[in-house]
Protein backbone atom coordinates (compact mmCIF):
# COMPACT_ATOMS: atom_id res chain seq x y z
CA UNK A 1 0.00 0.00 0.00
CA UNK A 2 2.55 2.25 1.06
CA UNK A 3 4.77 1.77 -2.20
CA UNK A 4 1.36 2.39 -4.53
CA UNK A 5 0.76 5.64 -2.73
CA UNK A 6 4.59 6.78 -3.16
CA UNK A 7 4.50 5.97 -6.65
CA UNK A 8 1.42 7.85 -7.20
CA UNK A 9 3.03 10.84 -5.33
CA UNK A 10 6.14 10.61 -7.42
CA UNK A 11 4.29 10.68 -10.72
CA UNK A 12 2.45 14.00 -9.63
CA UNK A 13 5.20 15.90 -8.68
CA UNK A 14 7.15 14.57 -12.34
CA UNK A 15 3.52 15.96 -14.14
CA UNK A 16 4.19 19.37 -12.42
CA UNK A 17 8.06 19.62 -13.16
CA UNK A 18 7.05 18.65 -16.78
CA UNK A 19 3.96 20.99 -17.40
CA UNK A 20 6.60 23.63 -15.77
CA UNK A 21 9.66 22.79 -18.06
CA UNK A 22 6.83 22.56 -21.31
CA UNK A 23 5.41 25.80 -20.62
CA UNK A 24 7.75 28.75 -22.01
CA UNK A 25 7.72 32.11 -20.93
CA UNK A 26 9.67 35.41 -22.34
CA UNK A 27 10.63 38.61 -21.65
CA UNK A 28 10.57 41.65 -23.70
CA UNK A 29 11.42 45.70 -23.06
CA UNK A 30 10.84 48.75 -24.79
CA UNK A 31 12.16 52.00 -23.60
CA UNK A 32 9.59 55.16 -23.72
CA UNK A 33 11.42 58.60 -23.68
CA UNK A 34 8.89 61.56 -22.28
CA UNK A 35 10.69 64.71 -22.58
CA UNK A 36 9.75 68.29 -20.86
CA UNK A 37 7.90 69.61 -23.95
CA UNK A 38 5.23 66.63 -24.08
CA UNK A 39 2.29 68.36 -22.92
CA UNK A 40 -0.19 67.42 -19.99
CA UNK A 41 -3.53 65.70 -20.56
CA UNK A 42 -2.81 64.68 -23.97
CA UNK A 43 -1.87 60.91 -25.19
CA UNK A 44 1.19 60.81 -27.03
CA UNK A 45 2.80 57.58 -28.64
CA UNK A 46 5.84 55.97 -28.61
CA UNK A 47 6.95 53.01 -31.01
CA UNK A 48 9.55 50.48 -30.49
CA UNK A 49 10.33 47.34 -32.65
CA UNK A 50 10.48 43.90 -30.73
CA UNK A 51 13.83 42.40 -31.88
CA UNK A 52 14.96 40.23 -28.96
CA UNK A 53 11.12 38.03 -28.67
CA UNK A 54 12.26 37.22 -32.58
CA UNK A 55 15.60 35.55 -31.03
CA UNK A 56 13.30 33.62 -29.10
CA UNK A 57 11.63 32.37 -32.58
CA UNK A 58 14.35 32.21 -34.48
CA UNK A 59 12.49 34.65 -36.59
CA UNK A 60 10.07 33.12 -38.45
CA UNK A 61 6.53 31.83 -38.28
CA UNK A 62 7.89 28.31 -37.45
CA UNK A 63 8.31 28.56 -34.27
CA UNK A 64 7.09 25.48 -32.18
CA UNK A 65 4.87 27.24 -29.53
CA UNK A 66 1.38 27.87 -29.36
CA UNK A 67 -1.11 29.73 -27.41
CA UNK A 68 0.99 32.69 -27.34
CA UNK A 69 -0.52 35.14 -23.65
CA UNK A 70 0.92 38.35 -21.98
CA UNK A 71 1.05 36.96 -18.61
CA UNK A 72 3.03 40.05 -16.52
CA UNK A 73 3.28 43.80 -17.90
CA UNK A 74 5.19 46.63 -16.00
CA UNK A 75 6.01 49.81 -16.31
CA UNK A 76 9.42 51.54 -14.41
CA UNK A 77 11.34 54.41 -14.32
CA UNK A 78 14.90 54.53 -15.49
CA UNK A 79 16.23 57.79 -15.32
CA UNK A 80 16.28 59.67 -13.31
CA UNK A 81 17.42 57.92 -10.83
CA UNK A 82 14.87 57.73 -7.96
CA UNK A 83 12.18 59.38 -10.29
CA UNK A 84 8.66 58.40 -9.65
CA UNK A 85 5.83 57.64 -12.25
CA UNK A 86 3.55 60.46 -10.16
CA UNK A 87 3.86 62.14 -13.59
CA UNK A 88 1.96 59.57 -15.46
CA UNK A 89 -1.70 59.62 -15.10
CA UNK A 90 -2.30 56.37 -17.74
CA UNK A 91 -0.84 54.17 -20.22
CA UNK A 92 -1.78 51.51 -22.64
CA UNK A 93 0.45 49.24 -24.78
CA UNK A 94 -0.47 47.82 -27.94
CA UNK A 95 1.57 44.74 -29.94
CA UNK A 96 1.45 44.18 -33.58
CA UNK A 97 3.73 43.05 -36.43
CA UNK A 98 4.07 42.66 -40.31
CA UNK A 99 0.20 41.53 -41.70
CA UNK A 100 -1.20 41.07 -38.23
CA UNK A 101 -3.82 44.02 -36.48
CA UNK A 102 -2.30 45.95 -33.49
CA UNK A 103 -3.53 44.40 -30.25
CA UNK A 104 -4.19 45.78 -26.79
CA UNK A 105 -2.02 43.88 -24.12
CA UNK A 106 -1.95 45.39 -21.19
CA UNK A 107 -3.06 49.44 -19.71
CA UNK A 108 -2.80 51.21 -16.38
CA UNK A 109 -6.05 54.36 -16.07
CA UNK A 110 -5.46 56.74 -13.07
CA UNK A 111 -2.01 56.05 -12.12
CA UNK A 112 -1.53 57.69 -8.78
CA UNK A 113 1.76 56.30 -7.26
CA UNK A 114 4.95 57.79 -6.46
CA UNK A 115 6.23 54.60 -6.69
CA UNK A 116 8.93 53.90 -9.62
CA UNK A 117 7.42 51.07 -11.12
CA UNK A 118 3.82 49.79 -11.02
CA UNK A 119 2.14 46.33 -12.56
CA UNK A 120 0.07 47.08 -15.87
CA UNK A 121 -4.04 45.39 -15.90
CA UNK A 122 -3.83 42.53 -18.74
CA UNK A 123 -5.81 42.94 -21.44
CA UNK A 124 -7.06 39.10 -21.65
CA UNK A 125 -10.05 39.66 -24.48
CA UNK A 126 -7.43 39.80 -27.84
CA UNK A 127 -7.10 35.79 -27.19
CA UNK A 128 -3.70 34.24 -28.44
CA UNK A 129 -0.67 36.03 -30.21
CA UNK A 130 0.77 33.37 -32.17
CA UNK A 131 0.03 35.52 -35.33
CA UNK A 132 1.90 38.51 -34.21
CA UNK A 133 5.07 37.12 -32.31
CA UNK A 134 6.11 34.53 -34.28
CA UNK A 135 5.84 37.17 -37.51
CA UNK A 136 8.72 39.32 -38.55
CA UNK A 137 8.70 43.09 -37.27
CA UNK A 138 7.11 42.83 -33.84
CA UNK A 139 6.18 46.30 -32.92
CA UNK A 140 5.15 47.41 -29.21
CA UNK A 141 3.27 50.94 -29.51
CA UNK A 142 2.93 52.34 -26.25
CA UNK A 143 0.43 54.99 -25.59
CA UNK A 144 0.26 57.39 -22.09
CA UNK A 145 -0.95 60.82 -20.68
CA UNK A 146 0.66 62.54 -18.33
CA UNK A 147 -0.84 63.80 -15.21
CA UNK A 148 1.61 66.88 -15.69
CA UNK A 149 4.43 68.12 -17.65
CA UNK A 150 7.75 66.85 -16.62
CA UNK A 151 10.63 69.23 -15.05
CA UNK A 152 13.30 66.89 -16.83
CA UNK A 153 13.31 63.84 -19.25
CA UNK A 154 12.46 60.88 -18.12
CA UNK A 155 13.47 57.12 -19.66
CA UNK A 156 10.46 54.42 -18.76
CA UNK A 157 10.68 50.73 -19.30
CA UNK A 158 7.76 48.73 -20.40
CA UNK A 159 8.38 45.30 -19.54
CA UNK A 160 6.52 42.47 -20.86
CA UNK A 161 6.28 38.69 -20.05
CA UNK A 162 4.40 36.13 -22.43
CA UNK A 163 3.53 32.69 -21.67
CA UNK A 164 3.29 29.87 -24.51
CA UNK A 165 3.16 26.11 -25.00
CA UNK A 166 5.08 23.99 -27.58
CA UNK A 167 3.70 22.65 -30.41
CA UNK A 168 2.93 18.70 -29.96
């Protein structure tokens, strides 16, 4: 009895370390430069193409993943060092690539924080985005309004995580 029972708890915890190794997950940053002239209450975009997910996929749309989330967005400050994000009153970040329809990942309304970083909401209705990161010429737009005019420049970071599967 005792041997059936560690068997069975053996092959659970192999199920989990496999689902964990099978399931892929990677990073990817784009750097948003607000300068002092960019004017308060007014959305203003910044564009930034996605090289490093393509080293992930080699490049091309034969990648072997599939069901292709954002599972983690952030946004931080850079520079200045010990700047705050009190500036920024929202943001919204949008993916999209060569053929494939910009998509709404992941947006932040009423930032409020004088914190230097702060988690992004997950935009979970555009489904999978197998189409657009395993295409050439991933693009992350990112969109924000500030709160206020900033006294200096300031460097954010948007940081995004996706999660994926391989391909049986």
């Amino acid at each position: 009895m005792w041997s059936m029972a560690a068997v069975a708890s053996i092959a659970l915890v192999s199920c989990g370390a496999v689902q964990s190794i099978v399931q892929n997950t990677f990073p990817y940053t784009a750097n948003v430069l607000v300068s002092t002239g960019v004017p308060a209450n007014k959305e203003v975009s910044s564009t930034a193409t996605a090289n490093n997910v393509q080293t992930w996929f080699g490049g091309n749309n034969n990648a072997q993943i599939k069901d292709v989330r954002i599972s983690d967005a952030k946004i931080s400050v850079v520079s200045p060092t010990g700047g705050d994000l009190s500036a920024l009153k929202s943001v919204k970040v949008y993916i999209s690539s060569s053929g494939t329809s910009e998509k709404l990942v992941a947006s932040r309304n009423d930032i409020s924080t004088s914190s230097s970083s702060v988690n992004l909401d997950l935009n979970g209705d555009n489904g999978y985005l197998d189409s657009v990161v395993k295409s050439s010429g991933v693009t992350v737009r990112t969109v924000y309004e500030l709160r206020n005019q900033v006294s200096s420049d300031m460097s954010l970071r948007v940081a995004l995580n996706f999660s994926s599967v391989p391909v049986n």
